[in-house]
PDB file of N, CA and C in Angstrom:
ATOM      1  N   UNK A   1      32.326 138.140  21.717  1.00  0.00           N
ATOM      2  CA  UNK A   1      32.725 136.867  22.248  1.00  0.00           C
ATOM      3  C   UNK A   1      31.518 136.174  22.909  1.00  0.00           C
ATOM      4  N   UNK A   2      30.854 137.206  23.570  1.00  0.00           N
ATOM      5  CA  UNK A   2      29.829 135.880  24.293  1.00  0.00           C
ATOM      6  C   UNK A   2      28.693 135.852  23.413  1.00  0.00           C
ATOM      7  N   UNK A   3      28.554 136.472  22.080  1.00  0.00           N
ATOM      8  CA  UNK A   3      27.660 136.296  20.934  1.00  0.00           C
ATOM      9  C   UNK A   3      27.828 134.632  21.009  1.00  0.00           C
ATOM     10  N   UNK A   4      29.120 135.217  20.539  1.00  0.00           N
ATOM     11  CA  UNK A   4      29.829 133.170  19.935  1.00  0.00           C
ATOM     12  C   UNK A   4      29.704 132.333  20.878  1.00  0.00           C
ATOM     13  N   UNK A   5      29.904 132.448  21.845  1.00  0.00           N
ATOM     14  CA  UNK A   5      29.630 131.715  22.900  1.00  0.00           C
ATOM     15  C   UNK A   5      28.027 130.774  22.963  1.00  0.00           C
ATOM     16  N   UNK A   6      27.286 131.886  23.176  1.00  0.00           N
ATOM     17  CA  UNK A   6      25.963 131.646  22.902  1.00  0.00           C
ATOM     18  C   UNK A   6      25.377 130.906  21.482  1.00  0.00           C
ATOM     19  N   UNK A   7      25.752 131.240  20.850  1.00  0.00           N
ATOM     20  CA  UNK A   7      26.120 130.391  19.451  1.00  0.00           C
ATOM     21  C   UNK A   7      26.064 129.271  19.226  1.00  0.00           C
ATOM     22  N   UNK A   8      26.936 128.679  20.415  1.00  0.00           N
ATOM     23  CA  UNK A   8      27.764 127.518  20.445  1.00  0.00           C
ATOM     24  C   UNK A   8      26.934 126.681  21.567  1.00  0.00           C
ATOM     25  N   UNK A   9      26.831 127.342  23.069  1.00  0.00           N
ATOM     26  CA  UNK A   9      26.224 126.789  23.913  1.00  0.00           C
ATOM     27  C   UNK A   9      24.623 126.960  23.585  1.00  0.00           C
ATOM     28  N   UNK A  10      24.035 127.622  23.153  1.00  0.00           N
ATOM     29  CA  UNK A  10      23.047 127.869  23.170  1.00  0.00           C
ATOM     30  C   UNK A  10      22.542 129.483  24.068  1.00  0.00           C
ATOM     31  N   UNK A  11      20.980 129.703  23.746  1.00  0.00           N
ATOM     32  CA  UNK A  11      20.594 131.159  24.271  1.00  0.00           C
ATOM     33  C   UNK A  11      20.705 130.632  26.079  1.00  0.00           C
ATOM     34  N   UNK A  12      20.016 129.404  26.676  1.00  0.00           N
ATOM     35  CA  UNK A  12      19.314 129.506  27.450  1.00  0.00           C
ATOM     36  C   UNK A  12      20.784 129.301  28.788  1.00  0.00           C
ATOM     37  N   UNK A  13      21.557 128.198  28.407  1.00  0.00           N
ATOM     38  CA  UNK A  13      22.957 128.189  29.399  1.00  0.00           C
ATOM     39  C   UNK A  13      23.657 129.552  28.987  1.00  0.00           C
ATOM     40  N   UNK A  14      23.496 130.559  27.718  1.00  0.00           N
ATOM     41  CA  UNK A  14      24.299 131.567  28.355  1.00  0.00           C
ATOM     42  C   UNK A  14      23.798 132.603  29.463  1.00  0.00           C
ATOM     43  N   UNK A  15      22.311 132.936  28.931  1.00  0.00           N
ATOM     44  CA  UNK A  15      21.453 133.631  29.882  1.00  0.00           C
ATOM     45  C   UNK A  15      22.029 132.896  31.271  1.00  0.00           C
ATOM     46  N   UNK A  16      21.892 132.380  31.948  1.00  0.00           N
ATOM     47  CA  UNK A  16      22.198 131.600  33.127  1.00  0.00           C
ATOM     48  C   UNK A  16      23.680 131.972  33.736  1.00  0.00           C
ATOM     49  N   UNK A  17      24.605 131.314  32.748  1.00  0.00           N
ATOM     50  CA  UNK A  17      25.710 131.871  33.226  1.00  0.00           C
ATOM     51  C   UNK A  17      26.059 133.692  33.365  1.00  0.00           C
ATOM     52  N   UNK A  18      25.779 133.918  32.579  1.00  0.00           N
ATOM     53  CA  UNK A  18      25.434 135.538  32.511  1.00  0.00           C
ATOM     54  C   UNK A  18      24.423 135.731  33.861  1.00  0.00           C
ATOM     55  N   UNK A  19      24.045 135.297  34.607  1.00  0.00           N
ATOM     56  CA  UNK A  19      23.299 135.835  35.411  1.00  0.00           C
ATOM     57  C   UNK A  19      24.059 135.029  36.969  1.00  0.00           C
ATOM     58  N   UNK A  20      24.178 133.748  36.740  1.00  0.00           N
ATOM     59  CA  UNK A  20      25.216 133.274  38.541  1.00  0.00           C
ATOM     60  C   UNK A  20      26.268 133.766  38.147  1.00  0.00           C
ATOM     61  N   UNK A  21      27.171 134.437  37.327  1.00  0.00           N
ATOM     62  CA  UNK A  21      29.148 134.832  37.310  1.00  0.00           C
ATOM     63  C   UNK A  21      28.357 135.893  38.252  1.00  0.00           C
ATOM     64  N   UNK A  22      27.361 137.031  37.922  1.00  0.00           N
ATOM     65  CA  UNK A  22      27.227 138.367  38.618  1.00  0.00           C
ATOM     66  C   UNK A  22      26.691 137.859  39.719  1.00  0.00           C
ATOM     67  N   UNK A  23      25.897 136.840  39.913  1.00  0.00           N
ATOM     68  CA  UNK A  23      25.615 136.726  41.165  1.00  0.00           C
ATOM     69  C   UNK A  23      26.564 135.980  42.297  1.00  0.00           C
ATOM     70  N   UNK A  24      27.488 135.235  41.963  1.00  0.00           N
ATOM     71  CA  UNK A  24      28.094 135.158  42.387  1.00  0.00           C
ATOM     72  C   UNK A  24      29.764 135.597  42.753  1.00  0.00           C
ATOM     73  N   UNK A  25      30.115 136.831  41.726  1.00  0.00           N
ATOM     74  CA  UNK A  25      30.915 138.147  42.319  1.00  0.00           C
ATOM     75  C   UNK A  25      30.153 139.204  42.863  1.00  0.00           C
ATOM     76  N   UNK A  26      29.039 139.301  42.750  1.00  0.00           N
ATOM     77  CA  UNK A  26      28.443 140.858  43.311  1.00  0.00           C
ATOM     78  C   UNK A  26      29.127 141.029  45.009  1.00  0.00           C
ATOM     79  N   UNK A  27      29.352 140.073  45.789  1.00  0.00           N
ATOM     80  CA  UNK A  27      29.839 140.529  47.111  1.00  0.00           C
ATOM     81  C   UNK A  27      31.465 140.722  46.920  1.00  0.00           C
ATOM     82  N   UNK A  28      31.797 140.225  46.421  1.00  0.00           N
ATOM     83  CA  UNK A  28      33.407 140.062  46.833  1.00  0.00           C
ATOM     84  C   UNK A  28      33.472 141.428  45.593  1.00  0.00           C
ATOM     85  N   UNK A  29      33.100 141.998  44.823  1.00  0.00           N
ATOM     86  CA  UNK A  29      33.351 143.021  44.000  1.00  0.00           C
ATOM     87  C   UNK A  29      33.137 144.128  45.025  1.00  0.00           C
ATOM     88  N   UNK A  30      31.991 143.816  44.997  1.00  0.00           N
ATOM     89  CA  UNK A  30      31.270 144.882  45.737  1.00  0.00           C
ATOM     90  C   UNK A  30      32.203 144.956  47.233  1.00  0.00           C
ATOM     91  N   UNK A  31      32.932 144.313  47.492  1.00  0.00           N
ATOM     92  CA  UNK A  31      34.119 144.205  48.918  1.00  0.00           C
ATOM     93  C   UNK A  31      35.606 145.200  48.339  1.00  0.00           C
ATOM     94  N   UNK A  32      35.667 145.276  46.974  1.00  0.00           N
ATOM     95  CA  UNK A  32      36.446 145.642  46.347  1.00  0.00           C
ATOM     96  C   UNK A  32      36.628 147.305  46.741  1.00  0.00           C
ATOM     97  N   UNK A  33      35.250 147.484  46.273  1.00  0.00           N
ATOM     98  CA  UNK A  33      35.317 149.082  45.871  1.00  0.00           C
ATOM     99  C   UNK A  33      35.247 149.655  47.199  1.00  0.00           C
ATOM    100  N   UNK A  34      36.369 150.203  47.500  1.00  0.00           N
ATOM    101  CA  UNK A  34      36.799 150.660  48.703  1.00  0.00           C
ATOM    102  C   UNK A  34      36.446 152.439  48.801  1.00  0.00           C
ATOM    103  N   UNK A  35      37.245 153.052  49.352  1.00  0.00           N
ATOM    104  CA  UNK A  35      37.300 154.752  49.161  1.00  0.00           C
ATOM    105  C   UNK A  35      38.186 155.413  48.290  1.00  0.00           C
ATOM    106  N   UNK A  36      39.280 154.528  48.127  1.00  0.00           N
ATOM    107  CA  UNK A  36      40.138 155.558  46.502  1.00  0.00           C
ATOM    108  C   UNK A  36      39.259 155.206  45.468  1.00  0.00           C
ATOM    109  N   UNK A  37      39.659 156.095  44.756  1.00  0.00           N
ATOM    110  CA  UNK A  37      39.618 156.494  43.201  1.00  0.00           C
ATOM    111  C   UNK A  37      39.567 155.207  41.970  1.00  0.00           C
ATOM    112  N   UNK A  38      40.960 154.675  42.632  1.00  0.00           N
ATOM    113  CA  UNK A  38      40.647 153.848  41.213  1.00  0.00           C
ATOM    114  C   UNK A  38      40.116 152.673  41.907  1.00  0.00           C
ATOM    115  N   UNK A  39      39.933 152.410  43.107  1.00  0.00           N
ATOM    116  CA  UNK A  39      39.259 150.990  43.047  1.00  0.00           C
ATOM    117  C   UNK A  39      37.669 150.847  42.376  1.00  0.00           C
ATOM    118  N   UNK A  40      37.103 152.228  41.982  1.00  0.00           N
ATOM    119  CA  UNK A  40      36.228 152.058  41.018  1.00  0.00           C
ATOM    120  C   UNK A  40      35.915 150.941  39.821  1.00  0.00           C
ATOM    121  N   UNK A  41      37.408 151.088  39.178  1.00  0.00           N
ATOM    122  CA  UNK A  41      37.718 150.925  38.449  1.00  0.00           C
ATOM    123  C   UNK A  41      38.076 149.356  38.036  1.00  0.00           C
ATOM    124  N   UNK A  42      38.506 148.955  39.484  1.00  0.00           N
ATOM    125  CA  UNK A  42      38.000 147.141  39.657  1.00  0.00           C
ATOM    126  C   UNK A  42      37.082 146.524  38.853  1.00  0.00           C
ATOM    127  N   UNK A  43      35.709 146.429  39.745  1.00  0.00           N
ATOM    128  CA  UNK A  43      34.813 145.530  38.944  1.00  0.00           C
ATOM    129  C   UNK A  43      34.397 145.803  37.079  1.00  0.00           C
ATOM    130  N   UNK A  44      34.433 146.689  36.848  1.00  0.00           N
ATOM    131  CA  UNK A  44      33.916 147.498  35.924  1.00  0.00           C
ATOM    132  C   UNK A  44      34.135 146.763  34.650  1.00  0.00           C
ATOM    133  N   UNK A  45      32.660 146.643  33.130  1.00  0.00           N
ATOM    134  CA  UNK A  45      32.539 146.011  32.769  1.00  0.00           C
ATOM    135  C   UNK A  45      31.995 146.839  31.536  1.00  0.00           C
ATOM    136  N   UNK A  46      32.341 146.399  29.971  1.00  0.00           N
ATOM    137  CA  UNK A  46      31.491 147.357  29.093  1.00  0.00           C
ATOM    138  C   UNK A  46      30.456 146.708  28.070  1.00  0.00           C
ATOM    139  N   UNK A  47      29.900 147.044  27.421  1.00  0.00           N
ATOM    140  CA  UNK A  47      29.271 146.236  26.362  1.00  0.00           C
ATOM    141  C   UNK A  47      29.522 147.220  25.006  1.00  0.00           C
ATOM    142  N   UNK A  48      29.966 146.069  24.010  1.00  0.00           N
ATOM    143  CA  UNK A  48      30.355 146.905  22.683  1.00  0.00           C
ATOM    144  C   UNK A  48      30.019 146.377  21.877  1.00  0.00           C
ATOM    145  N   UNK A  49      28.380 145.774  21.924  1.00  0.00           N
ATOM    146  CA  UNK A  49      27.852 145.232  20.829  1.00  0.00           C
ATOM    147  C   UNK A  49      27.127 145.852  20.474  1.00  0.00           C
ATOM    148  N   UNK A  50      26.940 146.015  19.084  1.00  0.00           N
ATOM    149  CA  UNK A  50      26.283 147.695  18.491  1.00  0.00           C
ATOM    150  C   UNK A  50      24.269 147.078  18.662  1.00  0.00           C
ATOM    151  N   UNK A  51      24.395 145.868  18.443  1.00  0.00           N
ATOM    152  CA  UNK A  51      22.781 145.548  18.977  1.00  0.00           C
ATOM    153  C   UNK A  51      22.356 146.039  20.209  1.00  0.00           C
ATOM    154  N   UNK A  52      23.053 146.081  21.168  1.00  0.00           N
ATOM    155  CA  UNK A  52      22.193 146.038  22.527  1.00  0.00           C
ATOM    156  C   UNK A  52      22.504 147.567  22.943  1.00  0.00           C
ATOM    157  N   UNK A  53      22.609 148.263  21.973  1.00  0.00           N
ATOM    158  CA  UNK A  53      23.100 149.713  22.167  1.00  0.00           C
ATOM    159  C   UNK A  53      21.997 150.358  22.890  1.00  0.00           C
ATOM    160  N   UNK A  54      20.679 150.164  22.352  1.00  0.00           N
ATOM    161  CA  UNK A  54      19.504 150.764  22.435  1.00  0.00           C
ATOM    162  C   UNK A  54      18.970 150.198  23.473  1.00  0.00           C
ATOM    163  N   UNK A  55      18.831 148.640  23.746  1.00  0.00           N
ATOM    164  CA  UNK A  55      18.419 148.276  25.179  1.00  0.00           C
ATOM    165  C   UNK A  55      18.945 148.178  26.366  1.00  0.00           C
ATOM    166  N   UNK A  56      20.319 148.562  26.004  1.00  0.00           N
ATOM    167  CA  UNK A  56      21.231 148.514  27.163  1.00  0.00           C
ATOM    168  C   UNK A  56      20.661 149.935  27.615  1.00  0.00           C
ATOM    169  N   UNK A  57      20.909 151.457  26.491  1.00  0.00           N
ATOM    170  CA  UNK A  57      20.506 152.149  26.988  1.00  0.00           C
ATOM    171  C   UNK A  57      19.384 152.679  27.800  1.00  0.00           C
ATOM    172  N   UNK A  58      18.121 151.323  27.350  1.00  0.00           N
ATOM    173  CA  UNK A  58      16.959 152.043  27.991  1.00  0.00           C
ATOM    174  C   UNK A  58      17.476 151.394  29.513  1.00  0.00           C
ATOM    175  N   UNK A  59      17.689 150.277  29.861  1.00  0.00           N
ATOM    176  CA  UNK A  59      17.668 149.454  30.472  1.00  0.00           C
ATOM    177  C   UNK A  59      18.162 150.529  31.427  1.00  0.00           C
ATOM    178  N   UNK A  60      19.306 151.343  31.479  1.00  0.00           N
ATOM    179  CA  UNK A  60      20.470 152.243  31.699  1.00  0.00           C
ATOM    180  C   UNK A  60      19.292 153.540  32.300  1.00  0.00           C
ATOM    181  N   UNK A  61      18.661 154.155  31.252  1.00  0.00           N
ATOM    182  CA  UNK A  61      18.006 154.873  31.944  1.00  0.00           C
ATOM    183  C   UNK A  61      16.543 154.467  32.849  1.00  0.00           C
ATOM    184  N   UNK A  62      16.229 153.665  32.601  1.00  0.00           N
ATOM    185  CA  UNK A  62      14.848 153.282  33.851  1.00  0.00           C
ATOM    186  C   UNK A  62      15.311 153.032  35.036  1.00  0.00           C
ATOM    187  N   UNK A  63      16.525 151.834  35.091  1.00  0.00           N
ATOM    188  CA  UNK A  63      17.300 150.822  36.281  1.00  0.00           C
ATOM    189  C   UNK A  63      18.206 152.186  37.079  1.00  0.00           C
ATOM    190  N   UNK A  64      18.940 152.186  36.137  1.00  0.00           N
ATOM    191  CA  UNK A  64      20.230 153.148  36.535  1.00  0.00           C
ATOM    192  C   UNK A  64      19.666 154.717  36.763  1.00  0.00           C
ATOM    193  N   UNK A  65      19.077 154.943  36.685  1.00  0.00           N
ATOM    194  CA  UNK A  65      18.151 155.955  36.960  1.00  0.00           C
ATOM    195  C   UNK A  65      17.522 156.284  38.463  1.00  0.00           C
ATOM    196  N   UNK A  66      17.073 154.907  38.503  1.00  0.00           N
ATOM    197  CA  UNK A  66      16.387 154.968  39.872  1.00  0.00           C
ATOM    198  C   UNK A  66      16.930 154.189  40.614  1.00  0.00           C
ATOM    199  N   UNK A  67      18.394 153.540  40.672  1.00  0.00           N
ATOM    200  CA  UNK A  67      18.633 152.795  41.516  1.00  0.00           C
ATOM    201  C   UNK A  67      19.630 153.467  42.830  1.00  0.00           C
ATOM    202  N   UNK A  68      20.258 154.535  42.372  1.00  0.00           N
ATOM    203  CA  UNK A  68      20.574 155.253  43.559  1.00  0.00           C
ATOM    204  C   UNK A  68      19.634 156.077  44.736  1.00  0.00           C
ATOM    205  N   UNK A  69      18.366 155.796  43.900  1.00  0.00           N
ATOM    206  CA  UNK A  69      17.190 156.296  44.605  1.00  0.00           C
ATOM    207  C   UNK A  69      17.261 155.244  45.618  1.00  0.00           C
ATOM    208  N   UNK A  70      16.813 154.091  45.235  1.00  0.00           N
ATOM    209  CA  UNK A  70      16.012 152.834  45.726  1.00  0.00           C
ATOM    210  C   UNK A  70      17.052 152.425  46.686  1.00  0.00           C
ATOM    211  N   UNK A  71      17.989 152.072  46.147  1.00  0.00           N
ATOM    212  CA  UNK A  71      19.649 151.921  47.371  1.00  0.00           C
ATOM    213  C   UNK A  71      19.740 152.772  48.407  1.00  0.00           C
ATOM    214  N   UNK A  72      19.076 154.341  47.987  1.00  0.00           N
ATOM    215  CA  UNK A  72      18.967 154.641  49.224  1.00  0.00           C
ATOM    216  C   UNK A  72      18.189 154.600  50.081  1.00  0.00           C
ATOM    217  N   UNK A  73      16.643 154.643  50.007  1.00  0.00           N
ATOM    218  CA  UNK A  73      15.461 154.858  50.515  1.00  0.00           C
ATOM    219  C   UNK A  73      15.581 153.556  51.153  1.00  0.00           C
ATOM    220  N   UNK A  74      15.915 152.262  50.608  1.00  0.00           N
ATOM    221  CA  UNK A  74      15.986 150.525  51.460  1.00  0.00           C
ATOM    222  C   UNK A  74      17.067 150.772  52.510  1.00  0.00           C
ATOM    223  N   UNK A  75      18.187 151.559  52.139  1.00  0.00           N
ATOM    224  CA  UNK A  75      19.216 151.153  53.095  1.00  0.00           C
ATOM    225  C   UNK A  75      18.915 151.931  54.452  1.00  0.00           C
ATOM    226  N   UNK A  76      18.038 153.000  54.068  1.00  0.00           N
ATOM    227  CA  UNK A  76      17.772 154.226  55.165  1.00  0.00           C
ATOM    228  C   UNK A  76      16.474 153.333  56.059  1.00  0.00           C
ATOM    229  N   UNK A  77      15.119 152.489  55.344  1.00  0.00           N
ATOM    230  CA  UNK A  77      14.152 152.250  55.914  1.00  0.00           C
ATOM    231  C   UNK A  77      14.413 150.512  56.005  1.00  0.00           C
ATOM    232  N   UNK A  78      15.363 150.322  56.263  1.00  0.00           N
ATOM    233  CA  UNK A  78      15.939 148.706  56.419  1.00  0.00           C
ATOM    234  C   UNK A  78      17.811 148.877  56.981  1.00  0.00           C
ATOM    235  N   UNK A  79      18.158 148.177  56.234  1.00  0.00           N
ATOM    236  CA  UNK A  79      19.818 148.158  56.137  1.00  0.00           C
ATOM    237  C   UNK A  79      20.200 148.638  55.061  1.00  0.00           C
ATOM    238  N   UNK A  80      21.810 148.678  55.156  1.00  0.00           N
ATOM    239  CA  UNK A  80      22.086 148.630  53.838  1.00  0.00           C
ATOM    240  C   UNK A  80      22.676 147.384  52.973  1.00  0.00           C
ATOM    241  N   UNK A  81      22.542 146.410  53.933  1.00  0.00           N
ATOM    242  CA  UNK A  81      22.667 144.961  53.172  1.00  0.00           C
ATOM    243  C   UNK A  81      21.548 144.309  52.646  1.00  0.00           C
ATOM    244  N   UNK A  82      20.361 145.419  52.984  1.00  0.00           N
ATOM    245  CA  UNK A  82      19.577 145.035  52.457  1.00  0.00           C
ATOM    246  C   UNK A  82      19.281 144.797  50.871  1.00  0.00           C
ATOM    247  N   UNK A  83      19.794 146.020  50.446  1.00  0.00           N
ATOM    248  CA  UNK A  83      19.527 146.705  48.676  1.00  0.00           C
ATOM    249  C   UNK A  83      20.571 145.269  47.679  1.00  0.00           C
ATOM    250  N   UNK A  84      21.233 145.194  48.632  1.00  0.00           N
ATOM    251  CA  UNK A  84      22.494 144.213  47.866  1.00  0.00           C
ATOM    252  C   UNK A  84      21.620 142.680  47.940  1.00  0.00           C
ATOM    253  N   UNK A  85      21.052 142.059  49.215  1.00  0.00           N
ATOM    254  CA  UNK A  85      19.664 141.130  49.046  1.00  0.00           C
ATOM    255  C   UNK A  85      18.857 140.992  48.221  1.00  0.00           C
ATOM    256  N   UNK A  86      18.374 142.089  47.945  1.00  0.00           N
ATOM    257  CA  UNK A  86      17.256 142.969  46.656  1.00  0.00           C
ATOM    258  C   UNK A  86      18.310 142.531  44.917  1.00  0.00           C
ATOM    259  N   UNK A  87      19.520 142.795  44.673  1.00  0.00           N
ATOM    260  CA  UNK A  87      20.453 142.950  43.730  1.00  0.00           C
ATOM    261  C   UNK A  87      20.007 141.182  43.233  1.00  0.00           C
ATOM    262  N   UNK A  88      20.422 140.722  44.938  1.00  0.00           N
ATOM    263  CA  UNK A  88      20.851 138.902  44.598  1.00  0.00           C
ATOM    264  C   UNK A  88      19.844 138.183  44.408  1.00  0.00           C
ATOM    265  N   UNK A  89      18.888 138.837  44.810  1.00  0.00           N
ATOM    266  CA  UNK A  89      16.905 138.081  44.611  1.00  0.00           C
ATOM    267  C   UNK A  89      17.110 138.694  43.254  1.00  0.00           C
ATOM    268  N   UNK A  90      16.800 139.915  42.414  1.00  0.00           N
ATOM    269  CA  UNK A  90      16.446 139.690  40.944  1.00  0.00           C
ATOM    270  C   UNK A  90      17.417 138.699  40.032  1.00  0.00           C
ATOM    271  N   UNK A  91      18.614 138.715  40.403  1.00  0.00           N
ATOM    272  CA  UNK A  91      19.574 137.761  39.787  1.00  0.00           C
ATOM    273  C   UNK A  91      19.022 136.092  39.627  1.00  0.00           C
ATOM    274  N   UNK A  92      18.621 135.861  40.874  1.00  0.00           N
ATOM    275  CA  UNK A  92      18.062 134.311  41.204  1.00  0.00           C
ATOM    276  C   UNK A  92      16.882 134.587  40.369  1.00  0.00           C
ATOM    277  N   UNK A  93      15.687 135.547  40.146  1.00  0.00           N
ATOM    278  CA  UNK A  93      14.905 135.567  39.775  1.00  0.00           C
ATOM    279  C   UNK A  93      14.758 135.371  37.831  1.00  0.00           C
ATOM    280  N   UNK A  94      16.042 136.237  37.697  1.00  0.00           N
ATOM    281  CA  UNK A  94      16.152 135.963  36.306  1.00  0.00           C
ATOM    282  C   UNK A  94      16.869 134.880  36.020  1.00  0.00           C
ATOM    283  N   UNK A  95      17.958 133.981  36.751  1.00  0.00           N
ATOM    284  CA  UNK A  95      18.146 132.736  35.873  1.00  0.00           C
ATOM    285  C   UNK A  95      17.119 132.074  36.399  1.00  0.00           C
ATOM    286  N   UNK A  96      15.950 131.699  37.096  1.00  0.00           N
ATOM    287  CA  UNK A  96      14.866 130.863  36.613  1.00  0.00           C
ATOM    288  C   UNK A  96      14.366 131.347  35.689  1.00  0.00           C
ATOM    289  N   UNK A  97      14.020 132.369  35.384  1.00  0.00           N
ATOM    290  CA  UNK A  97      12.969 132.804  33.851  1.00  0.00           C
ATOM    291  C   UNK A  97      13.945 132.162  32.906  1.00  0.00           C
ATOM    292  N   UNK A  98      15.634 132.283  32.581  1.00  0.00           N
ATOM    293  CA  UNK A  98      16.384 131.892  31.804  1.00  0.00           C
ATOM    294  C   UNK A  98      16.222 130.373  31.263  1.00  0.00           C
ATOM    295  N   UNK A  99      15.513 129.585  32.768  1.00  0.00           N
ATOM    296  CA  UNK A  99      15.280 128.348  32.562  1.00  0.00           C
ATOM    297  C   UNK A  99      14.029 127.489  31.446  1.00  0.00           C
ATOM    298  N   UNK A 100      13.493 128.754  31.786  1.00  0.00           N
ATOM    299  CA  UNK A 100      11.797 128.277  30.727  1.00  0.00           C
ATOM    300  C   UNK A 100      12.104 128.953  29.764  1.00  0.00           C
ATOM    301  N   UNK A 101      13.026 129.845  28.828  1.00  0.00           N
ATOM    302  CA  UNK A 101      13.207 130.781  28.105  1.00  0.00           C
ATOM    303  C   UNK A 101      13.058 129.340  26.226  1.00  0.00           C
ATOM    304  N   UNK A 102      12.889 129.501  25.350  1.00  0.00           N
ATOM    305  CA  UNK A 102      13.075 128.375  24.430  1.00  0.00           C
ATOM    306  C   UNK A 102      14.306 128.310  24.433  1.00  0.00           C
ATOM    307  N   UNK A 103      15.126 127.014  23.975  1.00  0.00           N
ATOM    308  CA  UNK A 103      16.074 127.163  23.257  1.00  0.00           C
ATOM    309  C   UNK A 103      16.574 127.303  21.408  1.00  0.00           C
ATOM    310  N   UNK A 104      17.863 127.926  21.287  1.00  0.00           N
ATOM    311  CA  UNK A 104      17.883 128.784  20.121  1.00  0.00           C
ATOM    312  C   UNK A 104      19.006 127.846  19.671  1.00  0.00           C
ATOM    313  N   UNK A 105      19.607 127.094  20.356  1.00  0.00           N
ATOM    314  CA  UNK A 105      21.068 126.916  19.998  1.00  0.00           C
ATOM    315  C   UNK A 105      20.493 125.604  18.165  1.00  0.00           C
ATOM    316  N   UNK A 106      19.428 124.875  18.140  1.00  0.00           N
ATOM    317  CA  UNK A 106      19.619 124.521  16.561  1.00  0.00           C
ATOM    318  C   UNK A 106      18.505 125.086  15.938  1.00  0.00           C
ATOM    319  N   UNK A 107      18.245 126.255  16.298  1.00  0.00           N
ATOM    320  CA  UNK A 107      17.768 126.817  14.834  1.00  0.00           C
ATOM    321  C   UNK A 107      18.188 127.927  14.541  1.00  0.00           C
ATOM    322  N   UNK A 108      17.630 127.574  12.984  1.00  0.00           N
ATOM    323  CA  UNK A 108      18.480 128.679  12.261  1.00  0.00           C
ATOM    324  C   UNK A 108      17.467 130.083  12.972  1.00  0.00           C
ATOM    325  N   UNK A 109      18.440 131.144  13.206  1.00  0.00           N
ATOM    326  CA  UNK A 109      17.638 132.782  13.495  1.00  0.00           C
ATOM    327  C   UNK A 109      18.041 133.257  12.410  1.00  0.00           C
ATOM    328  N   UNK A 110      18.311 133.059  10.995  1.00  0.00           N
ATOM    329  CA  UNK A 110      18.578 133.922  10.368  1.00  0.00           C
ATOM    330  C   UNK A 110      17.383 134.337   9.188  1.00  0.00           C
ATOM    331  N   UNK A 111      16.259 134.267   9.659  1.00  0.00           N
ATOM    332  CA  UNK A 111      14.650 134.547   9.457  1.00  0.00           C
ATOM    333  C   UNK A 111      13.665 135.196   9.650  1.00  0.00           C
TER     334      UNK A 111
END
């Protein structure tokens, strides 16, 4: 769906929106996940596009790898509202790059 989406709107407004929806639920999600079990299970989100299998995964092991590190070491030598600051600065950081990115939406990619 958000292939088509992108499709339609173009690469550079989906990048964007794809980047303020998370930045702008990351607190109130993140308010979500309480101490039971399934409020895990709240925010939670998948990707099932067989392209991004491989970069999701690396992405998965470098990020996701070291981010329970880093969440902790900031929250211990700062706050812990800090790491979530840190979350909302790369977010802002990547929809400006999204902004200079080309746009795709009229040409053909099938080349």
């Amino acid at each position: 769906m958000w292939g088509k989406l992108s499709d339609i709107w173009g690469q550079r407004p989906s990048l964007i929106i794809g980047n303020l929806v998370p930045l702008l639920l990351f607190f109130p999600l993140n308010a979500m996940v309480g101490q039971m079990f399934l409020s895990l299970f709240l925010p939670a989100t998948s990707v099932r596009t067989v392209g991004m299998a491989f970069p999701y995964a690396v992405a998965v092991a470098i990020f996701g790898g070291t981010t329970p590190y880093l969440q902790n070491w900031i929250s211990t030598q700062y706050s812990v509202g800090m790491f979530s600051l840190c979350v909302c600065l790369l977010l802002v950081v990547s929809t400006v790059v999204a902004f200079f990115l080309p746009e795709t939406k009229v040409k053909d990619l099938r080349h």
